[in-house]
Protein backbone atom coordinates (compact mmCIF):
# COMPACT_ATOMS: atom_id res chain seq x y z
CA UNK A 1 140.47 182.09 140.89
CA UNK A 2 140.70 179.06 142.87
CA UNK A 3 138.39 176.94 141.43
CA UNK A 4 138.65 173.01 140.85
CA UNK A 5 136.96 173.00 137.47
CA UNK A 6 139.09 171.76 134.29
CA UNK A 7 136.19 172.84 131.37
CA UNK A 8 134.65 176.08 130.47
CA UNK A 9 131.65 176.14 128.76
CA UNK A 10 131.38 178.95 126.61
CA UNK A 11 129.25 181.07 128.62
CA UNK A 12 131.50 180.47 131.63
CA UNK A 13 134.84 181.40 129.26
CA UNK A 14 133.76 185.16 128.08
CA UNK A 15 132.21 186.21 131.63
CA UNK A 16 136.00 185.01 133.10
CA UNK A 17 137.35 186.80 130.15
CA UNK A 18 135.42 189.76 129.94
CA UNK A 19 134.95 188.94 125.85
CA UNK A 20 132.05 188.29 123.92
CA UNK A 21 130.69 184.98 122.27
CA UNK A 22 131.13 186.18 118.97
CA UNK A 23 134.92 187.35 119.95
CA UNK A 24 135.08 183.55 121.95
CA UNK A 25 134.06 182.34 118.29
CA UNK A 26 135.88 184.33 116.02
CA UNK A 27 139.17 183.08 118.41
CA UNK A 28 138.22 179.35 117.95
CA UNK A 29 137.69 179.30 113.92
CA UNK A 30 140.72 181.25 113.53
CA UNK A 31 142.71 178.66 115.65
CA UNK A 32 143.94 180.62 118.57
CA UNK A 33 141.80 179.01 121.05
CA UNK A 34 141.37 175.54 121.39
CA UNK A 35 138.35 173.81 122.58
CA UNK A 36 136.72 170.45 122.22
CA UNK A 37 133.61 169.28 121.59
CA UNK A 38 130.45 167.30 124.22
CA UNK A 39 127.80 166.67 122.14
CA UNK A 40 126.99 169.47 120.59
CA UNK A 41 128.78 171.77 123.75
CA UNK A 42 132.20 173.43 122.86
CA UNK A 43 133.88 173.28 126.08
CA UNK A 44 137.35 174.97 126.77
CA UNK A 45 139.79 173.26 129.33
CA UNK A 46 141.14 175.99 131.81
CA UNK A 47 144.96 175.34 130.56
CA UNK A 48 143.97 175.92 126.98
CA UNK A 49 142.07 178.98 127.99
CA UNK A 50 144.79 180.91 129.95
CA UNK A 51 147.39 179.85 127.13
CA UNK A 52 145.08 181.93 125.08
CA UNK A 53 144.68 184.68 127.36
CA UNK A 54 148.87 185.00 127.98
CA UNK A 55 149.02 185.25 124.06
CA UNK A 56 146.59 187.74 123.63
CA UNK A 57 147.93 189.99 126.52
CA UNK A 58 150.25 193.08 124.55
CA UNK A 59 152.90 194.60 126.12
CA UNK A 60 152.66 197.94 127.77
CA UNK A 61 153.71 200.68 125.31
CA UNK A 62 157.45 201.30 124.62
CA UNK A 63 156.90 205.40 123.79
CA UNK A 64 157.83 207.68 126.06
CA UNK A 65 154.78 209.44 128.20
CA UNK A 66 154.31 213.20 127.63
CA UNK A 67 154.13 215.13 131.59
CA UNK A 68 152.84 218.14 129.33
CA UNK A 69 156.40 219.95 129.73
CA UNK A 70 158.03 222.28 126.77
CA UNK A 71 161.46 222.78 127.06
């Protein structure tokens, strides 16, 4: 995304996300995203939201695929 903007609001965050507000708010109490406060607005700066999103990103799976052969 090319955008210019530096602050999420929350709304903004989970549709770019693809979470849900109560996921976006369970993340922020349990201190794994960071966000700041305008008023009473929580906004998220883009940086501190894609540090999130690399952390949360698992790696692919390590077993072995099955092709459905027997030996």
């Amino acid at each position: 995304m090319t955008d210019d903007k530096r602050v999420l609001s929350i709304r903004e965050f989970c549709h770019r996300y693809g979470i849900g507000r109560t996921t976006a708010y369970s993340e922020m109490a349990a201190g794994r995203l960071v966000c700041c406060q305008a008023g009473r607005r929580r906004l998220i700066r883009v940086d501190d939201a894609e540090a999130w999103s690399m952390s949360t990103r698992r790696p692919p799976s390590l077993a072995p695929v099955s092709n459905g052969e027997t030996k």
